[in-house]
N, C-alpha and C. Protein backbone atom coordinates (compact mmCIF):
# COMPACT_ATOMS: atom_id res chain seq x y z
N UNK A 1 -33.30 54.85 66.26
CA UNK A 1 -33.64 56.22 65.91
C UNK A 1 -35.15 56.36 65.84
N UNK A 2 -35.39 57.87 66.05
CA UNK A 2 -36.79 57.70 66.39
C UNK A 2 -37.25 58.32 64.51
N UNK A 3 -38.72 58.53 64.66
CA UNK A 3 -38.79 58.39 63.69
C UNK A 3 -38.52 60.41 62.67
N UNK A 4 -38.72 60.92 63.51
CA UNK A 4 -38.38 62.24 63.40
C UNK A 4 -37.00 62.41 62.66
N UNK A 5 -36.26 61.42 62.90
CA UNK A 5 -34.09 61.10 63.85
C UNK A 5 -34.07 60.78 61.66
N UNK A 6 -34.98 60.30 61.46
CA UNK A 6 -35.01 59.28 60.33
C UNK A 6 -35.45 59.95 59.02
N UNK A 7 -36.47 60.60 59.19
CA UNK A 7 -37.27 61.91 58.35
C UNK A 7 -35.56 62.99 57.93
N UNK A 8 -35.30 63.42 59.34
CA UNK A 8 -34.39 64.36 59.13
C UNK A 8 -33.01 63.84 58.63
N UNK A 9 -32.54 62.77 58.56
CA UNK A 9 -31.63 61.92 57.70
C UNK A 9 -32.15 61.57 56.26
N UNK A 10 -33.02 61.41 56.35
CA UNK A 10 -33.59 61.21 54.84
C UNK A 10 -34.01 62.50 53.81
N UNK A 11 -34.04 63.79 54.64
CA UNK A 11 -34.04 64.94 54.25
C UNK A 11 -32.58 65.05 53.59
N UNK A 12 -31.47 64.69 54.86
CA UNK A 12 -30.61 65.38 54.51
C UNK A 12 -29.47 64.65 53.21
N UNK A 13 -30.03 63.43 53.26
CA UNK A 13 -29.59 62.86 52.00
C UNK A 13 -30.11 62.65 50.86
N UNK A 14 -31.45 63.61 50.55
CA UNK A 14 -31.90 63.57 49.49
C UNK A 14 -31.41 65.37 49.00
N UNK A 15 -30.98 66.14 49.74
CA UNK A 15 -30.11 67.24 49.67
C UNK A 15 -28.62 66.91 49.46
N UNK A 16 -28.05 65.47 49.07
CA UNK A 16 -26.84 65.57 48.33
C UNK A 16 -27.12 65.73 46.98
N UNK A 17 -25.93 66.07 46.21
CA UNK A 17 -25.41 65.73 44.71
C UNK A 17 -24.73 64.19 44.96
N UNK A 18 -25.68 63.13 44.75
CA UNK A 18 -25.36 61.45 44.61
C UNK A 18 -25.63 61.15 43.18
N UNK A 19 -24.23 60.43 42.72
CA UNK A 19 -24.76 59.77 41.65
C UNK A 19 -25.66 58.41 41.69
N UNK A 20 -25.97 58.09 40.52
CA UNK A 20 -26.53 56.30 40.92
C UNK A 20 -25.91 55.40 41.25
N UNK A 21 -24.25 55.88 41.23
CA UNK A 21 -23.68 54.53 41.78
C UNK A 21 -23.47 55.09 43.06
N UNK A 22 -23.46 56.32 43.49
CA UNK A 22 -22.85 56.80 44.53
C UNK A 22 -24.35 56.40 45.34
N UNK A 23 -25.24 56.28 45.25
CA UNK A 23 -26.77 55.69 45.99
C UNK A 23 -26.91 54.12 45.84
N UNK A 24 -26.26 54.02 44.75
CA UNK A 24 -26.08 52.21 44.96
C UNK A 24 -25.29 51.53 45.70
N UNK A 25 -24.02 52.41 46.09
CA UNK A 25 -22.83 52.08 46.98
C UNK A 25 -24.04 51.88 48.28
N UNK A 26 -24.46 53.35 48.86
CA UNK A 26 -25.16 53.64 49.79
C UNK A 26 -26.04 52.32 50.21
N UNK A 27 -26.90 52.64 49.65
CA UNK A 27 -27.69 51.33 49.29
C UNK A 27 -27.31 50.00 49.63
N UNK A 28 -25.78 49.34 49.03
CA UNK A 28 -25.73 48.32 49.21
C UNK A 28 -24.80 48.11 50.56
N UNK A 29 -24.21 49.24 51.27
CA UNK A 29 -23.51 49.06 53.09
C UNK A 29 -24.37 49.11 53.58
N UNK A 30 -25.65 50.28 53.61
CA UNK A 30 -26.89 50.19 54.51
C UNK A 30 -27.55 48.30 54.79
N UNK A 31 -27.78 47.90 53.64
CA UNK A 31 -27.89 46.34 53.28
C UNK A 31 -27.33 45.36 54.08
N UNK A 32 -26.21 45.73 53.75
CA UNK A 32 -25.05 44.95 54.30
C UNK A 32 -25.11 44.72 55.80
N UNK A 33 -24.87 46.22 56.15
CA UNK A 33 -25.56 46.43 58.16
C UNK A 33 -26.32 45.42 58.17
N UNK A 34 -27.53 45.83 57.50
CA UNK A 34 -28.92 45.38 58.33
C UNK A 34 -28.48 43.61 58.65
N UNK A 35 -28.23 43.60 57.31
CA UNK A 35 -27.83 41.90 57.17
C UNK A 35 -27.01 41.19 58.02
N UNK A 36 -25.65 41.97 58.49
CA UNK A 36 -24.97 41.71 59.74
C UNK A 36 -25.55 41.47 60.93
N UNK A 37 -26.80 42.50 61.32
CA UNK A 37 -27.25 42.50 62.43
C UNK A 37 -28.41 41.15 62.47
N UNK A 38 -28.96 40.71 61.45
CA UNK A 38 -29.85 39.80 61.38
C UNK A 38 -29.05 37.97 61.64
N UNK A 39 -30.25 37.80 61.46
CA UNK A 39 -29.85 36.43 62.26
C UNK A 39 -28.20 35.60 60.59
N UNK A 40 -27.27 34.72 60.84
CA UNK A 40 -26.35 34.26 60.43
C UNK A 40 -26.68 33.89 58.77
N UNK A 41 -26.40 34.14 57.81
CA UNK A 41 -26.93 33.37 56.91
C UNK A 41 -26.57 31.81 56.31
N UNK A 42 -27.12 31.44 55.75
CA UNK A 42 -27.02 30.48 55.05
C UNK A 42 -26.13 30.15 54.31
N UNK A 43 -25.48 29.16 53.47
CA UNK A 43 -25.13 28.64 52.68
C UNK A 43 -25.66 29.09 50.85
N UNK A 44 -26.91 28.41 51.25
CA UNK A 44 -27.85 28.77 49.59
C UNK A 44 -28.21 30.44 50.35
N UNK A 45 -28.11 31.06 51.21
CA UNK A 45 -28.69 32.70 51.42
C UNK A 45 -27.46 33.05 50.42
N UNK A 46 -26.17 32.93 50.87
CA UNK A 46 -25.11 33.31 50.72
C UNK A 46 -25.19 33.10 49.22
N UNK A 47 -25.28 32.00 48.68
CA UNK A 47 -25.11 32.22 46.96
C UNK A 47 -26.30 33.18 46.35
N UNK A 48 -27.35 33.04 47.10
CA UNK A 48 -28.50 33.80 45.96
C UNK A 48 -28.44 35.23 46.44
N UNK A 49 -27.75 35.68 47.77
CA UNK A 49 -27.11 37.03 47.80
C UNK A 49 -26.17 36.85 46.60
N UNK A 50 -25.13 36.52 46.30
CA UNK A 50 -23.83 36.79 45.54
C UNK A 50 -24.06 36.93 43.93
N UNK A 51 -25.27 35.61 43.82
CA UNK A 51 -26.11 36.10 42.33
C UNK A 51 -27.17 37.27 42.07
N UNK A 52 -27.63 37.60 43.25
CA UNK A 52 -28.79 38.93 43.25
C UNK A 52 -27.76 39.76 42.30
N UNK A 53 -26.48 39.66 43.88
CA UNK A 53 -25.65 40.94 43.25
C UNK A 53 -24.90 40.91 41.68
N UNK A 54 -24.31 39.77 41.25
CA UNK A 54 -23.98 39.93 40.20
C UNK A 54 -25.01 40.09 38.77
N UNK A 55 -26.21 39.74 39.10
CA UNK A 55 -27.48 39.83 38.21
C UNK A 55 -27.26 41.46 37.88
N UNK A 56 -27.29 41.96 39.35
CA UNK A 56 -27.46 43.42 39.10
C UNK A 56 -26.88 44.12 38.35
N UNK A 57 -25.28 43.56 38.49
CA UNK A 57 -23.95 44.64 38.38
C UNK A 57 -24.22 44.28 36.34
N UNK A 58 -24.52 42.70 36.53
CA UNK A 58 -24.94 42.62 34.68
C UNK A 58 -25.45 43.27 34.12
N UNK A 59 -26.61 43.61 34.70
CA UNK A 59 -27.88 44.43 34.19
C UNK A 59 -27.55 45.83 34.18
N UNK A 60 -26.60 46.17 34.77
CA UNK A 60 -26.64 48.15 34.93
C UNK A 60 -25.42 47.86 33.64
N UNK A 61 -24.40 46.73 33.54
CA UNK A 61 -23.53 46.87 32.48
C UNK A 61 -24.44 47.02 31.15
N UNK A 62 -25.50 46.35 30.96
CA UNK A 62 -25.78 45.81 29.96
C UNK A 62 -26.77 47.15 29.25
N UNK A 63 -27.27 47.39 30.54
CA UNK A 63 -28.42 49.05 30.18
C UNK A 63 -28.17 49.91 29.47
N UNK A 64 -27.06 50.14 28.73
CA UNK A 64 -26.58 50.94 27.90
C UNK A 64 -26.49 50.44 26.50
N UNK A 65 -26.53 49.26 26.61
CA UNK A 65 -26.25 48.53 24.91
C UNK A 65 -27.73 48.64 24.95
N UNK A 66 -27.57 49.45 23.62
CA UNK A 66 -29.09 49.28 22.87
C UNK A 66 -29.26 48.09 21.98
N UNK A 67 -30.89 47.36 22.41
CA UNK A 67 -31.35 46.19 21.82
C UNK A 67 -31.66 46.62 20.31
N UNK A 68 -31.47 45.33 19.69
CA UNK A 68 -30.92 45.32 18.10
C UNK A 68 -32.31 44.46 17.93
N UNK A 69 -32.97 44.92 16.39
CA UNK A 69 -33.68 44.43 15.59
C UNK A 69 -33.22 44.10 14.94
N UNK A 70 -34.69 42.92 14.18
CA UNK A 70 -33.51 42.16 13.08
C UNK A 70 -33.63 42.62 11.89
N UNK A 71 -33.77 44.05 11.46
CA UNK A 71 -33.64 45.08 10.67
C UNK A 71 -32.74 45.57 10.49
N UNK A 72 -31.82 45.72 12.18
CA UNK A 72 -30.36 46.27 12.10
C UNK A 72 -29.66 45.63 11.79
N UNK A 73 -29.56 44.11 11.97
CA UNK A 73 -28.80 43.07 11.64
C UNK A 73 -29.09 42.62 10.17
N UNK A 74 -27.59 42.52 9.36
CA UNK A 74 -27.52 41.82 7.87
C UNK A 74 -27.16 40.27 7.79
N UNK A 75 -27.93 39.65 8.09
CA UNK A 75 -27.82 38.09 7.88
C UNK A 75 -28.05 37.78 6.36
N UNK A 76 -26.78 36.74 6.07
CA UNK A 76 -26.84 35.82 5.10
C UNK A 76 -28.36 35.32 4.94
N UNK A 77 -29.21 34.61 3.78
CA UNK A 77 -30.28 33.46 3.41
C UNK A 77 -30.40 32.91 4.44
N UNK A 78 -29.02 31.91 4.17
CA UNK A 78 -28.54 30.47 4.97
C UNK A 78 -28.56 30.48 6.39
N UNK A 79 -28.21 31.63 6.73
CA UNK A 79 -28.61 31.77 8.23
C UNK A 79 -30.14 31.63 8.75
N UNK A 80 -30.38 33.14 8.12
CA UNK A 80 -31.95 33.04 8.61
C UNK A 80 -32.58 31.98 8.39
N UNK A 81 -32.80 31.61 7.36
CA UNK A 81 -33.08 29.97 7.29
C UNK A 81 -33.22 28.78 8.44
N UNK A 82 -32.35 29.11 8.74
CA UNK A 82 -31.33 28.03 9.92
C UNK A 82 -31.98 28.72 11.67
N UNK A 83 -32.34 29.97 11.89
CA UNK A 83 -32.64 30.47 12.94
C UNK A 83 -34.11 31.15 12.72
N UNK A 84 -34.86 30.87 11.66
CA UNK A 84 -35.73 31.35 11.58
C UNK A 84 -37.21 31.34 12.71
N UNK A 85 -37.16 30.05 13.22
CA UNK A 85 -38.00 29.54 14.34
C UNK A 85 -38.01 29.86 15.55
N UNK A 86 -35.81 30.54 15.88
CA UNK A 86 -35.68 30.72 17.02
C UNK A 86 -36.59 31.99 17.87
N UNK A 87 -37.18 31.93 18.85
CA UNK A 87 -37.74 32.54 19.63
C UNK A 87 -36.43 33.32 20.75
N UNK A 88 -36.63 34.87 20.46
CA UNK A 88 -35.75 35.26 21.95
C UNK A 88 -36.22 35.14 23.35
N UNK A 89 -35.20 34.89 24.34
CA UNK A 89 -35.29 34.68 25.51
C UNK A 89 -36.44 35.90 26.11
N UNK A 90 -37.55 35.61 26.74
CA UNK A 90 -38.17 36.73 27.41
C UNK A 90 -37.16 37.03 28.74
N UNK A 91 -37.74 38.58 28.99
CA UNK A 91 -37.10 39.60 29.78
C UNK A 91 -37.14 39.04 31.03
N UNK A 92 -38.07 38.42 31.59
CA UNK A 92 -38.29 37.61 33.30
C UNK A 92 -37.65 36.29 33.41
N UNK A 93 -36.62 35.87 32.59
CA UNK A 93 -36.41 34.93 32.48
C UNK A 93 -35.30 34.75 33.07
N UNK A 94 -35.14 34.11 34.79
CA UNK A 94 -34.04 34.39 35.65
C UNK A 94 -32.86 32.98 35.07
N UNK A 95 -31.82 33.62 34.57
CA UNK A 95 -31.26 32.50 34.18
C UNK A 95 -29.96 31.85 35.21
N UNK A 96 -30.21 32.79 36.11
CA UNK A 96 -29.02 32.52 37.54
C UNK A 96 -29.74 31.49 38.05
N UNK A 97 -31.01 31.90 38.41
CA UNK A 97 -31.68 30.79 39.25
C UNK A 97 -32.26 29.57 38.42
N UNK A 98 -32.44 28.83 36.85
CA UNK A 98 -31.84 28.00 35.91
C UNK A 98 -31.31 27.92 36.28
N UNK A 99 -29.74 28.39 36.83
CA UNK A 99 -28.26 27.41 36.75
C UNK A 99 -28.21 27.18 37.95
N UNK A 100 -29.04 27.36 39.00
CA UNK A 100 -29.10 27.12 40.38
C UNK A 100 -29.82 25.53 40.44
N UNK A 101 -31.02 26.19 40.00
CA UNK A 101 -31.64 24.39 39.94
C UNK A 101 -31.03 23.72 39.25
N UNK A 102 -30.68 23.68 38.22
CA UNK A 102 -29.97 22.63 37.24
C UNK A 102 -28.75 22.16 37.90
N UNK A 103 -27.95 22.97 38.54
CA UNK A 103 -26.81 22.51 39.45
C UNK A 103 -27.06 21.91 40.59
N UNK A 104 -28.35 22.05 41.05
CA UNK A 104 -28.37 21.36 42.51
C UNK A 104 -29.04 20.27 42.21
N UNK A 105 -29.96 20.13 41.24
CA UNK A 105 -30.79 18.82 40.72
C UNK A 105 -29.38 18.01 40.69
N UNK A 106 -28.58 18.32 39.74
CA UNK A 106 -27.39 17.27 38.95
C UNK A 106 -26.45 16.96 40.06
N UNK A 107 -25.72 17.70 41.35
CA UNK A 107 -25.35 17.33 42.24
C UNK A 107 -25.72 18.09 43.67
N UNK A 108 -26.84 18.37 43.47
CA UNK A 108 -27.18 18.61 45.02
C UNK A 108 -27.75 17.38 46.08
């Protein structure tokens, strides 16, 4: 398609009523194509496609639970005590790809 062919498709789908999943569907067959047409994938392509995607589908589940302070939470003494040091996990912290290396170190 030329590039005019492309403008006027992109016009005409920013003139739907799409929800976000109904643009994420979109989104992820357009993907899919391209990916078909490209060269065969891999083995490890194939898993860190299958974790991209389930990272994602986690993350849009999870976007709605609102994060808790530890203001909202009523802990026992004995607890806090006991977890007082613990540090939470930071936000960039890919834990798919952790269980990727750790699995391929131990039997890859």
């Amino acid at each position: 398609m030329n590039a005019i062919s492309l403008n006027n498709l992109w016009s005409y789908l920013q003139g739907l009523t799409l929800t976000a999943s109904n643009k994420r569907w979109l989104a992820d067959h357009l993907y899919e194509s391209a990916k078909a047409e490209e060269k065969p994938q891999t083995h490890e392509e194939k898993l860190a496609d299958a974790a991209r995607i389930r990272k994602e589908k986690e993350k849009a589940l999870w976007a709605d639970v609102p994060r808790m302070n530890k203001e909202d939470l009523k802990i026992s003494p004995w607890v806090e005590e006991i977890v007082k040091d613990v540090e939470p996990m930071p936000d960039d912290v890919d834990i798919e790809q952790m269980k990727y290396e750790y699995l391929m170190k131990k039997y890859g």
